[in-house]
Protein backbone atom coordinates (compact mmCIF):
# COMPACT_ATOMS: atom_id res chain seq x y z
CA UNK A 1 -41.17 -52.04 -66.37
CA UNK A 2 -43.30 -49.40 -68.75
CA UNK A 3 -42.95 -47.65 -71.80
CA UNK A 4 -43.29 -44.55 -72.75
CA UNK A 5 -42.45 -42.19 -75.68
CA UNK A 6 -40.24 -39.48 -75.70
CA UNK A 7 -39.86 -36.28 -78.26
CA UNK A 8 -35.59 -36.72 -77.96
CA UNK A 9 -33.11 -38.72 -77.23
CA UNK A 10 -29.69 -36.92 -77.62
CA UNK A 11 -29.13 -33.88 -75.47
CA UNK A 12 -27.28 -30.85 -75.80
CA UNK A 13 -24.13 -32.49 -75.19
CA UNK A 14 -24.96 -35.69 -77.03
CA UNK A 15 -25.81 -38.21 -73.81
CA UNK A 16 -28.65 -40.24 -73.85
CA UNK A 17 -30.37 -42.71 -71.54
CA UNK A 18 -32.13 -45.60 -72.91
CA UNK A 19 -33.31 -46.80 -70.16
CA UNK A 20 -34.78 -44.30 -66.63
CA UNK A 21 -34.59 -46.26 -63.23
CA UNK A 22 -32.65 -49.18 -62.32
CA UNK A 23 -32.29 -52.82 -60.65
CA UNK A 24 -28.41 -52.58 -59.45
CA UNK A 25 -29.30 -51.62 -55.96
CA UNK A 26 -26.51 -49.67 -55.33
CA UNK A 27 -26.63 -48.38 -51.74
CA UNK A 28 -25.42 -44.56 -52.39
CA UNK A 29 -27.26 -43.77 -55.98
CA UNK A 30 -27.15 -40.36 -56.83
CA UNK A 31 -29.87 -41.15 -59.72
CA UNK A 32 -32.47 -41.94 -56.98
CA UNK A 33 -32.53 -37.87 -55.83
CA UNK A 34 -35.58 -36.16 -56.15
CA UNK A 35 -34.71 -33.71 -58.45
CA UNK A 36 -34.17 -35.66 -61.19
CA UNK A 37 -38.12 -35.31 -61.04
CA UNK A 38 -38.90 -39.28 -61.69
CA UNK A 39 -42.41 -40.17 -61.18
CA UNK A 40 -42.33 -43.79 -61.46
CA UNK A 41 -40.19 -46.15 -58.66
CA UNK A 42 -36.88 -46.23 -59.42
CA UNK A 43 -36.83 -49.74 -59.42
CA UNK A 44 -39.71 -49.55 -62.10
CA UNK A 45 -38.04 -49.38 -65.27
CA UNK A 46 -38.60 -46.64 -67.98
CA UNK A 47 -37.81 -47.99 -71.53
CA UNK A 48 -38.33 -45.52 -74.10
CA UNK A 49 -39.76 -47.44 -76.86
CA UNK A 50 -39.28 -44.91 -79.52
CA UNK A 51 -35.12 -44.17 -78.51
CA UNK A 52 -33.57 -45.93 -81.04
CA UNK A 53 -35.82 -44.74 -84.16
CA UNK A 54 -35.41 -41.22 -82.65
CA UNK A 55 -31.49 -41.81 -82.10
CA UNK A 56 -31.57 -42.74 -86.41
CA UNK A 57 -33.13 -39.62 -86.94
CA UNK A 58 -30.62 -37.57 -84.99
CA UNK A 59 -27.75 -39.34 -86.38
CA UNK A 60 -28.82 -38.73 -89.87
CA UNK A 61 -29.21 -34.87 -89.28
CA UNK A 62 -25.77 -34.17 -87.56
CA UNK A 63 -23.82 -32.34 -89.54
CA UNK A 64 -20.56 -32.74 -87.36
CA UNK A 65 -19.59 -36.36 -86.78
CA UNK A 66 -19.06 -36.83 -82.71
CA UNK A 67 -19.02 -38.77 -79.63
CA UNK A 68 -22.26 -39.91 -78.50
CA UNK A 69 -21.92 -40.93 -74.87
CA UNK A 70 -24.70 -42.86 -72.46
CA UNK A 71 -24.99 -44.09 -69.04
CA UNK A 72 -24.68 -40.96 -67.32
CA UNK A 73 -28.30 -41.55 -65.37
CA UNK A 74 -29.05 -45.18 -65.64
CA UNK A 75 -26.58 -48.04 -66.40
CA UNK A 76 -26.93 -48.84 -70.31
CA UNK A 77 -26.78 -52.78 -69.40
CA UNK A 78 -29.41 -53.24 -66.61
CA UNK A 79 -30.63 -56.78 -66.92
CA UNK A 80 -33.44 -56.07 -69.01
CA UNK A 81 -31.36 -54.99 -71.88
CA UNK A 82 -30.39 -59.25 -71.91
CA UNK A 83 -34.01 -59.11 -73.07
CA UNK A 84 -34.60 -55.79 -75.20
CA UNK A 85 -30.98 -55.04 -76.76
CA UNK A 86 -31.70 -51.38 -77.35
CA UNK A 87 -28.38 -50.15 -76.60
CA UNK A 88 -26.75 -53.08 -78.96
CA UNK A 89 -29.36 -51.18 -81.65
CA UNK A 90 -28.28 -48.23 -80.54
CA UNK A 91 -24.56 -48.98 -81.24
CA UNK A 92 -25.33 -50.94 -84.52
CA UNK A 93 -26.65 -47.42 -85.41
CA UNK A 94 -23.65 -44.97 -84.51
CA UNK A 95 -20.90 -48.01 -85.80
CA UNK A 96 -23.49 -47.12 -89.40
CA UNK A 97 -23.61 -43.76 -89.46
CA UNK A 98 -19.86 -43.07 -88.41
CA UNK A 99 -19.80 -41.32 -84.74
CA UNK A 100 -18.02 -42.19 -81.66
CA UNK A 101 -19.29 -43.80 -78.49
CA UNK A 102 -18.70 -43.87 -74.58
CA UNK A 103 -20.06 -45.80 -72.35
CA UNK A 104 -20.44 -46.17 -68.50
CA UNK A 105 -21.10 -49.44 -67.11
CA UNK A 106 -20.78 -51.64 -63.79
CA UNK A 107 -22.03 -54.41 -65.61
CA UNK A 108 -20.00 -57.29 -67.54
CA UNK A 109 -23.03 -57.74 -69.98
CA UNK A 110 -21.34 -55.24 -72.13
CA UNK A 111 -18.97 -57.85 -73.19
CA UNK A 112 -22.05 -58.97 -75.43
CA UNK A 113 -21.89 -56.25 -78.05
CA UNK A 114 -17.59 -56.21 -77.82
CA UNK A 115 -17.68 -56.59 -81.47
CA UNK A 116 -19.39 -53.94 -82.13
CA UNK A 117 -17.42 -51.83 -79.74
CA UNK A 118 -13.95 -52.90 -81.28
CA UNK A 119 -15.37 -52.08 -84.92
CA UNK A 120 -16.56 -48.62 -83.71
CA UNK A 121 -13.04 -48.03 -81.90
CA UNK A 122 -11.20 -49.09 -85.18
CA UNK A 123 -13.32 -46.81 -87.31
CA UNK A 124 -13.41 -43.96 -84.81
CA UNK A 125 -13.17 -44.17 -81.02
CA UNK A 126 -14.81 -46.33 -78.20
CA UNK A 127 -14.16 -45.79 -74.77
CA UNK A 128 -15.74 -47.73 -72.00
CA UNK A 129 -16.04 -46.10 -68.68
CA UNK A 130 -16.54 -48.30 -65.70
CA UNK A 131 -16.94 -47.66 -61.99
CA UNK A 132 -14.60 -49.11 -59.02
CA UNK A 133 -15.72 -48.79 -55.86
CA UNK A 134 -14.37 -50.81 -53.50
CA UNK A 135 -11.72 -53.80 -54.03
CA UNK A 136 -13.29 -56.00 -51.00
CA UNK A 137 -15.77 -58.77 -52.77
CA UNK A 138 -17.51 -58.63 -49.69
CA UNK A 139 -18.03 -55.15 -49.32
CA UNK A 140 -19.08 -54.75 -52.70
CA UNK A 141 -21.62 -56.99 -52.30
CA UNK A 142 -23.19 -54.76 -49.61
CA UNK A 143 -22.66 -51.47 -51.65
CA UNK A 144 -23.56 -53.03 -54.92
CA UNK A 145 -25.51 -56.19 -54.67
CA UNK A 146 -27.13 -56.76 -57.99
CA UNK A 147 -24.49 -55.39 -60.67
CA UNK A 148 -21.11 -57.17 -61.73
CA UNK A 149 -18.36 -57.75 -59.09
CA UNK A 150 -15.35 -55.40 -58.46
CA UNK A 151 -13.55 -58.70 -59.72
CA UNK A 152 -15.87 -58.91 -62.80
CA UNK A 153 -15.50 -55.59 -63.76
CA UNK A 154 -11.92 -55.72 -63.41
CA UNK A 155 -12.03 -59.10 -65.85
CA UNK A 156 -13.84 -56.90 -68.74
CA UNK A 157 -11.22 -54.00 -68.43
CA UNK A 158 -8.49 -56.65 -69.10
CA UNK A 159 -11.31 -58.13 -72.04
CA UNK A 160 -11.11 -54.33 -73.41
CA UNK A 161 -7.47 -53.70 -73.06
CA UNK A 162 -6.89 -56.92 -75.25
CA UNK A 163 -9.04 -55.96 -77.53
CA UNK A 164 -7.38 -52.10 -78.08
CA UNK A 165 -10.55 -50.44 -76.35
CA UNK A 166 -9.59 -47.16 -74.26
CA UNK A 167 -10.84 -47.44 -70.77
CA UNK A 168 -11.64 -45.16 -68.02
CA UNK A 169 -12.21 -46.00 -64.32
CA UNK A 170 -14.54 -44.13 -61.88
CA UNK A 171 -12.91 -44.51 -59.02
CA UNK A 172 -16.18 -43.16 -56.84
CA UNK A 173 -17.94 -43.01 -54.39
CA UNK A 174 -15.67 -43.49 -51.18
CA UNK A 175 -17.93 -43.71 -47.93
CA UNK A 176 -16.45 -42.42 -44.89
CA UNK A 177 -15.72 -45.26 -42.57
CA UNK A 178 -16.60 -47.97 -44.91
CA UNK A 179 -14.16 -47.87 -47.79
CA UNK A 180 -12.02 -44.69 -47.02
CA UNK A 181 -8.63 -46.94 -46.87
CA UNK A 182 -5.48 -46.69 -48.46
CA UNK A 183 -5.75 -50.40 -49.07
CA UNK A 184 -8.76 -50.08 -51.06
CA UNK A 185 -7.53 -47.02 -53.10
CA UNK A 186 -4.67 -49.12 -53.37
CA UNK A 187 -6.17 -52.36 -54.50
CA UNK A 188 -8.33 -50.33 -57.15
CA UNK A 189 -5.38 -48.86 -58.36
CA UNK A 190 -3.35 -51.94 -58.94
CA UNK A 191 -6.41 -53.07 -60.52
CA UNK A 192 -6.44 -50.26 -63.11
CA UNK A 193 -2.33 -50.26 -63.61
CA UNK A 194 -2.55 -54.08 -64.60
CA UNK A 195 -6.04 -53.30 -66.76
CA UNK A 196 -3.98 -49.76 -68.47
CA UNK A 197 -6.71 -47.64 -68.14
CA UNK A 198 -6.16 -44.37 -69.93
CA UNK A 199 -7.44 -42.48 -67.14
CA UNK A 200 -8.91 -42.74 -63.65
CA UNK A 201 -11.65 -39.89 -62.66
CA UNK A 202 -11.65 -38.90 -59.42
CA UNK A 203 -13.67 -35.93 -57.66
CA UNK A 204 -12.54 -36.63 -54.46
CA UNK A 205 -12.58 -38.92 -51.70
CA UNK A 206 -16.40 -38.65 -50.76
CA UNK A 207 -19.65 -38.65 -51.73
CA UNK A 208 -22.72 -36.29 -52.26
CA UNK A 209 -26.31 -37.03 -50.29
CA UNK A 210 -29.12 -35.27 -51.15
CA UNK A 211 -32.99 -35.72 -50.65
CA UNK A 212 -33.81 -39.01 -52.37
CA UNK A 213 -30.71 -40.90 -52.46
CA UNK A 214 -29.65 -39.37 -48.80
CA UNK A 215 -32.87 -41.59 -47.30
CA UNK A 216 -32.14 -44.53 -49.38
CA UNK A 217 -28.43 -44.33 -48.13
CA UNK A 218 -29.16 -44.10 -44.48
CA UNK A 219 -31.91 -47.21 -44.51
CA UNK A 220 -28.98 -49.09 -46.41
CA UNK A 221 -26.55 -47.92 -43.18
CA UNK A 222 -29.22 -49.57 -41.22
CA UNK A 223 -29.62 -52.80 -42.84
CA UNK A 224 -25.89 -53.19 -43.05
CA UNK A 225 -23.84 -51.16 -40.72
CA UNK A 226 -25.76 -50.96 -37.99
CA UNK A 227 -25.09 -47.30 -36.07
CA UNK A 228 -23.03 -45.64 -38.92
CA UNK A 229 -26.02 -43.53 -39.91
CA UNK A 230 -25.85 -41.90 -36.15
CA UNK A 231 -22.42 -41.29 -36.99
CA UNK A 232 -23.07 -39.53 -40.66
CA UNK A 233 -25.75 -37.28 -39.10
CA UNK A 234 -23.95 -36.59 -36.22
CA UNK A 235 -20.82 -35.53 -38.48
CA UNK A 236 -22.00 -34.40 -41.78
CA UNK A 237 -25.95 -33.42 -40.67
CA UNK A 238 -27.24 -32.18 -43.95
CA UNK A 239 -24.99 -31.64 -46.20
CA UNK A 240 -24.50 -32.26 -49.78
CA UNK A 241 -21.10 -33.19 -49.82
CA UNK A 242 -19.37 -35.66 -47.63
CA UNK A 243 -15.91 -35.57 -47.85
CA UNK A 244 -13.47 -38.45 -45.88
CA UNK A 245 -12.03 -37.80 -42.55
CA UNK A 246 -9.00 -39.36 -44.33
CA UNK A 247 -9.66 -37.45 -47.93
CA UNK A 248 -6.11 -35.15 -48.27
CA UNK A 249 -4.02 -38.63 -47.51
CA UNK A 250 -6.07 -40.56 -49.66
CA UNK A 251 -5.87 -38.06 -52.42
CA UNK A 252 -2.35 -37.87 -52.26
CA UNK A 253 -1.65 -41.59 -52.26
CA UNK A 254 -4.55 -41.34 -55.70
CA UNK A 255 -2.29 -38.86 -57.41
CA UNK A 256 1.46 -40.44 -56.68
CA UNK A 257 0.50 -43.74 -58.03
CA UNK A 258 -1.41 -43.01 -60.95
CA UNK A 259 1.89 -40.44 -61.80
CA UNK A 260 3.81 -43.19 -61.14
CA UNK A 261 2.47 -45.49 -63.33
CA UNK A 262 1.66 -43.33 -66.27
CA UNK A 263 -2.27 -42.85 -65.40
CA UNK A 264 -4.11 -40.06 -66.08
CA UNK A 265 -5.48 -38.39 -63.35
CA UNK A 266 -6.56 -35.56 -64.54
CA UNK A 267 -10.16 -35.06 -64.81
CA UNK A 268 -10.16 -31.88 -67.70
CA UNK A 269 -8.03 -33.98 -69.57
CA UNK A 270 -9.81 -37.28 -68.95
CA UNK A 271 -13.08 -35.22 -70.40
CA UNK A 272 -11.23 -33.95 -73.67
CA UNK A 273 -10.33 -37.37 -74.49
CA UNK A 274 -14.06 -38.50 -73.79
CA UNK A 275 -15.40 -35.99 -75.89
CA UNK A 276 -13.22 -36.00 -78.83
CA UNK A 277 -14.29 -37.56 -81.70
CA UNK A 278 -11.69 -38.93 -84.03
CA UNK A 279 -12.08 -40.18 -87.54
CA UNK A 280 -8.84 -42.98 -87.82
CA UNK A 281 -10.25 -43.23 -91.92
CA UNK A 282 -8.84 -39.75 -92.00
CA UNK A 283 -5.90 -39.97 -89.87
CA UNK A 284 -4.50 -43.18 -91.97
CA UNK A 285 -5.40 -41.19 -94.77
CA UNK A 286 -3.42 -38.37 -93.83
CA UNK A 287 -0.69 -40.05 -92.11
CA UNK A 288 -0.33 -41.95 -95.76
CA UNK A 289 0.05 -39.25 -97.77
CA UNK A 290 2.45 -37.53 -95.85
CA UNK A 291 4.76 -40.29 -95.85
CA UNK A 292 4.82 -39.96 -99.78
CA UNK A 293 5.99 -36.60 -99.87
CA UNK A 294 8.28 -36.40 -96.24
């Protein structure tokens, strides 16, 4: 872990990202690539120490209330937020000043600040987003093996749909002969019908590899499926993306049963909702008055 200061927090599109670098281990990180420019270890945790006074200071100057979103680079509840609570600041500060909040997580730790999430998603809107990769326990271990269980994680979506918070699933990355299965797109699936997710986000049945994460990737293939890197370079060589052998079944059997069940599964919409803000003050307000004169 080091500090270091920063000269902004929010960007263009209102993200930001507490933390840089992460302890989750997750086998396929896209995060770890080499042009994201990080000069530190990834493991080596970057906490900006001046994020939360700078995040007041944006807050205060926005002019348009809106959704403020984080998690997109590094997981918001790594395990040394347990010890620093920067994004529970951080939240304290947009449920004060009135904006809307999204979050993307693999971790159950977010249960910690639920209160604050509920009172932000009764005043305006919360959504957490959470990634499913694969529904074997065991397998997840391998993929995933310091972050929250697929089981966990499937425990906090039911935590959030009690508790009236909007939820979105990930359901990425699928790795060609590991988790490429209709029974683990199923099992996922069944996991976010009985959780009523809003939406699931899918980009396809695959995942992208470049330098950085693509070396990482193939010495994880090594440690735990021994031979299946041969098989990637010997199929996919290079490239950036690597779709399924099985990705137009899988696909299919993604869209049916999220139609079926009233899921939304598509990804332009699933943004809109993410990014619009909504004031519920307002709406009541609204909605009260017109029942007076209707």
């Amino acid at each position: 872990m080091h500090y270091v200061k920063v000269k902004g927090i929010l960007s263009a599109k209102n993200g930001m990202n507490l933390y840089r670098g992460c302890l989750h281990g997750c086998i396929y990180c896209d995060s770890r690539s080499l042009c994201y420019n990080m000069e530190h270890d990834f493991e080596d945790i970057e906490v900006k120490e001046n994020a939360v006074e700078l995040l007041e200071k944006a807050l205060k100057s926005k002019r348009k209330k809106c959704m403020i979103g984080t998690g997109s680079m590094t997981d918001p509840y790594i395990p040394l937020e347990t010890e620093l609570g920067n994004v529970r600041k951080a939240l304290e500060l947009i449920y004060k000043y009135g904006f809307g909040v999204t979050l993307i997580t693999k971790s159950s730790r977010i249960l910690r600040d639920i209160d604050l999430l509920k009172k932000i998603n009764e005043r305006t809107k919360c959504v957490v987003q959470m990634t499913l990769t694969t529904y074997d326990e065991n397998l997840c271990g391998k993929l995933e093996p310091n972050v929250s269980t697929t089981r966990e994680r499937f425990e906090v979506l039911k935590k959030l749909r009690d508790e009236g918070i909007p939820t979105v699933v990930w359901l990425s990355p699928i790795l060609p002969f590991i988790n490429d299965t209709k029974a683990n797109i199923s099992g996922i699936l069944d996991y976010c019908i009985e959780a009523k997710v809003y939406g699931v986000i899918c980009f396809g049945m695959g995942l992208t590899l470049r330098a950085g994460n693509r070396e990482y990737f193939y010495k994880q293939l090594d440690r735990h499926f021994p031979g299946l890197k041969e098989r990637y370079i010997n199929k996919y060589g290079s490239r950036y993306i690597i779709d399924s052998p099985s990705s137009i079944e899988l696909m299919e059997l993604f869209h049916n049963k999220c139609e079926n069940y009233g899921i939304v599964h598509n990804n332009d919409r699933i943004f809109e909702f993410l990014n619009t803000f909504e004031d519920k003050c307002i709406e009541e307000q609204l909605s009260m008055f017109d029942s007076r004169y209707n």
